[in-house]
N, C-alpha and C. Protein backbone atom coordinates (compact mmCIF):
# COMPACT_ATOMS: atom_id res chain seq x y z
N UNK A 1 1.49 4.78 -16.79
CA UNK A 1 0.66 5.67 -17.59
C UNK A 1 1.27 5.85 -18.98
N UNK A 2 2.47 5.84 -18.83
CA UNK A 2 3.06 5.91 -19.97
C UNK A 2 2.97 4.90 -21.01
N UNK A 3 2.72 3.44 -20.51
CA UNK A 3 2.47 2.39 -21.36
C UNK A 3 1.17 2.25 -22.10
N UNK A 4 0.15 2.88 -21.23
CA UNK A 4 -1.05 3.36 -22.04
C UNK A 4 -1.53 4.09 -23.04
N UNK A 5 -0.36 5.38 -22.66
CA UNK A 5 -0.62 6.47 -23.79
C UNK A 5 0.46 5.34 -25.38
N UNK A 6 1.32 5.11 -24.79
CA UNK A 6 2.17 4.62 -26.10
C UNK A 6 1.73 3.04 -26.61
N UNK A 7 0.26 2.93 -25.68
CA UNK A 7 -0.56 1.44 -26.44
C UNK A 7 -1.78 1.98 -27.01
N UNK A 8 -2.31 3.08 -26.53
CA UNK A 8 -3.33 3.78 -27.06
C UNK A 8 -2.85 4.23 -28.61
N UNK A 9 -1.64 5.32 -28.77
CA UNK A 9 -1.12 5.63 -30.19
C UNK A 9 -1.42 4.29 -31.19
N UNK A 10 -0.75 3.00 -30.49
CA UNK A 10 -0.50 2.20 -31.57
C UNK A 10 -1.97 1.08 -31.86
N UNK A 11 -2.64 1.01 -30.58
CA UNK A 11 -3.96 0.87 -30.92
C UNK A 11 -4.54 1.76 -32.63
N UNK A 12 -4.84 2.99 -32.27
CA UNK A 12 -4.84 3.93 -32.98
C UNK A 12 -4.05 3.90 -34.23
N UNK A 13 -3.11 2.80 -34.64
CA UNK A 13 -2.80 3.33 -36.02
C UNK A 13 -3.30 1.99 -36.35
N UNK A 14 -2.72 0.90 -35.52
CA UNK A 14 -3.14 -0.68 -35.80
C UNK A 14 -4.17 -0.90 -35.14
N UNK A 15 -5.88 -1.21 -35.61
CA UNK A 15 -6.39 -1.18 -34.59
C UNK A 15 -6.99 -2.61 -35.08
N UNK A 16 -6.40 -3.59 -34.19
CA UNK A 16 -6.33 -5.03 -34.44
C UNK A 16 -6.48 -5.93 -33.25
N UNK A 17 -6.94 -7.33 -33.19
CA UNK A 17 -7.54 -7.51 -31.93
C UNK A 17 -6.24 -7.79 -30.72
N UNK A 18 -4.89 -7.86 -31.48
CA UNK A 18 -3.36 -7.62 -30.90
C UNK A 18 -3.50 -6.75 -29.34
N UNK A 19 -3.75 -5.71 -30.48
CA UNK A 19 -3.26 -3.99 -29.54
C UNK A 19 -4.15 -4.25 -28.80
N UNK A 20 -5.75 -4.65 -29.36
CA UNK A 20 -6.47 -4.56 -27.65
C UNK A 20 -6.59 -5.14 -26.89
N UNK A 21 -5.88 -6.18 -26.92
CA UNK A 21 -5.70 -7.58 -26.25
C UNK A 21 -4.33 -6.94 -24.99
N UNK A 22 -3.27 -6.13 -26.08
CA UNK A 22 -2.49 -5.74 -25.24
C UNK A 22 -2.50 -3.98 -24.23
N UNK A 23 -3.85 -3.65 -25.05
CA UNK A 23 -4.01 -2.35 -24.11
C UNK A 23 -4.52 -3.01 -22.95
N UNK A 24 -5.52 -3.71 -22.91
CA UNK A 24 -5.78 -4.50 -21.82
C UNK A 24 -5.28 -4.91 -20.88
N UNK A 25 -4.40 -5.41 -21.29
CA UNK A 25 -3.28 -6.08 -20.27
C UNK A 25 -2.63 -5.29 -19.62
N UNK A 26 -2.09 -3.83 -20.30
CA UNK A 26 -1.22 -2.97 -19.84
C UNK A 26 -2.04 -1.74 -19.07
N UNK A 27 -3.41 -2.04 -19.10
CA UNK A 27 -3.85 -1.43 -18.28
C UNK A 27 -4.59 -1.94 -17.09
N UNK A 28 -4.51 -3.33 -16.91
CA UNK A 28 -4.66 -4.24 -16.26
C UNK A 28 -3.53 -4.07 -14.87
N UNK A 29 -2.53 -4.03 -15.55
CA UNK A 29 -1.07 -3.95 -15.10
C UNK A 29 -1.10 -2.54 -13.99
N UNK A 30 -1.38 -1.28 -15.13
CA UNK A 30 -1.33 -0.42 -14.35
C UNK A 30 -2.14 0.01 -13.20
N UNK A 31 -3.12 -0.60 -13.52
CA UNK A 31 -4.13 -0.24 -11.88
C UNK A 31 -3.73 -1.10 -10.92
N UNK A 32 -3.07 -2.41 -11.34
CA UNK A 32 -2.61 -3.41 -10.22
C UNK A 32 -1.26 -2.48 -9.77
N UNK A 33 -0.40 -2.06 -10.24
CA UNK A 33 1.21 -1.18 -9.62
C UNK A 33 0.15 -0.24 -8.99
N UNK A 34 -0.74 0.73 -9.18
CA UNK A 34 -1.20 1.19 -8.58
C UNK A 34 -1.63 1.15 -6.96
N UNK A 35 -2.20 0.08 -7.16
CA UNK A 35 -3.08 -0.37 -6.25
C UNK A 35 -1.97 -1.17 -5.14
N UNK A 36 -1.19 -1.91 -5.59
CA UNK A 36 0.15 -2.42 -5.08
C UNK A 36 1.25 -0.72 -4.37
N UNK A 37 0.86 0.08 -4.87
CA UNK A 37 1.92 1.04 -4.30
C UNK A 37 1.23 1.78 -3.20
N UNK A 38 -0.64 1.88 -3.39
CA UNK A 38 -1.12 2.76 -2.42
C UNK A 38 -1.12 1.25 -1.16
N UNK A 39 -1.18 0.43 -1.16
CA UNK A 39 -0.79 -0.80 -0.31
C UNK A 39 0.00 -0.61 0.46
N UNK A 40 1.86 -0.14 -0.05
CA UNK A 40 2.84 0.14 0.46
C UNK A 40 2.62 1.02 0.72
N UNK A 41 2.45 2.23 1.14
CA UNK A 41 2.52 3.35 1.35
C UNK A 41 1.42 3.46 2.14
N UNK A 42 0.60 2.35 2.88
CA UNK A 42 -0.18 2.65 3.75
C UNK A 42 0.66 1.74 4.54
N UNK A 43 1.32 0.51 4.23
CA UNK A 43 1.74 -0.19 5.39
C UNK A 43 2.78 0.20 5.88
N UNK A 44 3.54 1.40 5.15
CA UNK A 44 5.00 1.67 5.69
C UNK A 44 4.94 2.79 6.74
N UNK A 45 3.70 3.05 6.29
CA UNK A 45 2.78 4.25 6.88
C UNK A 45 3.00 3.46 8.28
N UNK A 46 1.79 2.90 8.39
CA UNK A 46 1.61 2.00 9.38
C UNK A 46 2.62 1.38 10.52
N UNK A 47 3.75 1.07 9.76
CA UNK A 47 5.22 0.63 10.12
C UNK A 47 5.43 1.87 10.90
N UNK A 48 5.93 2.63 10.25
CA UNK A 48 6.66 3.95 10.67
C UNK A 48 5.57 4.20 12.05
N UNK A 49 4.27 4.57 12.03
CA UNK A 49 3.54 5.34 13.02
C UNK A 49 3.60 3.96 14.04
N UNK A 50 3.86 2.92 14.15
CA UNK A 50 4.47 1.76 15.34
C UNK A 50 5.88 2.00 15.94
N UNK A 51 6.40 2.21 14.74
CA UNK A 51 8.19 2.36 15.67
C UNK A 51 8.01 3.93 16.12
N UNK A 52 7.41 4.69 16.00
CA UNK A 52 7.03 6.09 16.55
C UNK A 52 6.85 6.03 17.66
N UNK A 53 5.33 5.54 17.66
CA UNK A 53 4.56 4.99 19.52
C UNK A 53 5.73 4.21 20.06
N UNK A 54 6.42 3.63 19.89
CA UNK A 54 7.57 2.45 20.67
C UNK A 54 8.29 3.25 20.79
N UNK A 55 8.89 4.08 20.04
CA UNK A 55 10.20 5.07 21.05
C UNK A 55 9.63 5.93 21.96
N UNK A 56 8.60 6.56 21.73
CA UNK A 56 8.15 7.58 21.90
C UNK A 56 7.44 7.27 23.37
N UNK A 57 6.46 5.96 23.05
CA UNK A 57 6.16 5.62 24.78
C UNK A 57 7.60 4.56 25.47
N UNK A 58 8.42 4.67 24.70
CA UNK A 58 9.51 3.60 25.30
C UNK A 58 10.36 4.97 26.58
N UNK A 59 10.29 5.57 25.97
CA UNK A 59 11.57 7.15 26.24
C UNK A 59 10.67 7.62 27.71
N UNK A 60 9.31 7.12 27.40
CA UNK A 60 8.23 7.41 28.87
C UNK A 60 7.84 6.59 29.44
N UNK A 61 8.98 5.68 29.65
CA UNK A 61 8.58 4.72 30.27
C UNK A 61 7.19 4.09 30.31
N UNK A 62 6.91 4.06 29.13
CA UNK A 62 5.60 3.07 29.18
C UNK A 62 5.37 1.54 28.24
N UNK A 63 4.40 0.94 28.33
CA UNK A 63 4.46 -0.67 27.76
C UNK A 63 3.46 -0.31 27.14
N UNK A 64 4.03 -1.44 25.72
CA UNK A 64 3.00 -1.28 25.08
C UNK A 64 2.16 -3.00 24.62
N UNK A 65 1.48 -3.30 24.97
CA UNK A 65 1.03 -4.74 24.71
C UNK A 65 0.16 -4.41 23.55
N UNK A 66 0.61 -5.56 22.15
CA UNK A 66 -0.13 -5.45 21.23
C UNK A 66 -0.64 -7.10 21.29
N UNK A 67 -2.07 -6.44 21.00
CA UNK A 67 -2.81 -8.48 20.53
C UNK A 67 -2.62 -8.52 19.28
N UNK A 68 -2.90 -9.92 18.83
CA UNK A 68 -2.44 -10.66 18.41
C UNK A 68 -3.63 -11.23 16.57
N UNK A 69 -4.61 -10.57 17.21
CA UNK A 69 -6.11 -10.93 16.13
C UNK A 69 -5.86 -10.38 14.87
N UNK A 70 -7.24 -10.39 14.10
CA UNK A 70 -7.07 -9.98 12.59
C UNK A 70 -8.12 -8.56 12.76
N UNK A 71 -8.26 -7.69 13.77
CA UNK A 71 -9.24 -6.17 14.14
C UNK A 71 -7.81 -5.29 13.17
N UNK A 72 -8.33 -4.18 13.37
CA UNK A 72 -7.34 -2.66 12.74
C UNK A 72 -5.86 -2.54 14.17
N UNK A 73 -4.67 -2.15 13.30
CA UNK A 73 -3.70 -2.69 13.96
C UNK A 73 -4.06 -1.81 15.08
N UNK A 74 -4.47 -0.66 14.82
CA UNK A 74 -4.37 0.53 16.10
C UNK A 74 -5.56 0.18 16.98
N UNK A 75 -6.65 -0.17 17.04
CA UNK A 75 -7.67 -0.41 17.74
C UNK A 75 -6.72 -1.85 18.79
N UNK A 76 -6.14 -2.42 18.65
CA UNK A 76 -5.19 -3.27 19.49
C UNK A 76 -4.38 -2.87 20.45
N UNK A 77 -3.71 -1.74 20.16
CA UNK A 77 -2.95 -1.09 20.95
C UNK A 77 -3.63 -0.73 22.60
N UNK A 78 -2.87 -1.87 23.12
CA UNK A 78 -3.19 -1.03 24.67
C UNK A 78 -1.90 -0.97 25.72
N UNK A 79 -1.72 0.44 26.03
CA UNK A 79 -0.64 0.87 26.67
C UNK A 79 -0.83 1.29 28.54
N UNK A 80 0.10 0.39 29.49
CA UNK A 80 0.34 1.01 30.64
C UNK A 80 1.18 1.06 31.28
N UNK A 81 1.21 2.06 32.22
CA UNK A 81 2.26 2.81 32.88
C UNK A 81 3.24 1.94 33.75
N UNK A 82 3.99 1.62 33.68
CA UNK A 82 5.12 0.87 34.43
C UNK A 82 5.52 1.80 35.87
N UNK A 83 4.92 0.91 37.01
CA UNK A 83 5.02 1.38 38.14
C UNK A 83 6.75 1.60 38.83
C-alpha cells in the first residue's frame, strides 16, 4: 500500500506515461501479495485444522482415511473407530 501512495504522489507531480505505466505495475503487484497471502493463510489454516483432527482423533484412538481426489479437503475426511 505503501508503494501506491508513494507512486500516486509522484504520478501527481510527473504525470507521464512512466509513472502510469509504473503505478500499474505496482498495483498489479499489490493485489497479487495480496491475494498470495489470503492463499497462505487459508492453507496454513487448513494445515493446522489437519494436524489438529490427527492428534486429536489419534489420542482417541481413531483412523483417519483421507482420499486422494481434487473435492474440498474436508468433505474427504472419513474417520473410524479402531476396534
Amino acid at each position: 500500500m505503501i508503494f501506491v501512495w508513494l507512486i500516486s504522489i509522484l504520478n501527481f507531480a510527473f504525470p507521464t506515461n512512466f509513472y502510469n505505466l509504473l503505478f500499474n505495475l505496482l498495483e498489479f503487484l499489490n493485489v497479487a501479495i495480496a491475494c498470495f497471502t489470503i492463499f497462505k493463510v487459508f492453507l496454513l489454516r487448513g494445515l493446522l485444522l489437519r494436524l489438529t483432527l490427527i492428534f486429536t482423533l489419534h489420542s482417541t484412538n481413531t483412523v483417519i482415511i483421507v482420499s486422494n481426489n481434487k473435492s474440498p479437503p474436508l468433505a474427504n475426511w472419513i474417520s473410524s473407530e479402531v476396534h
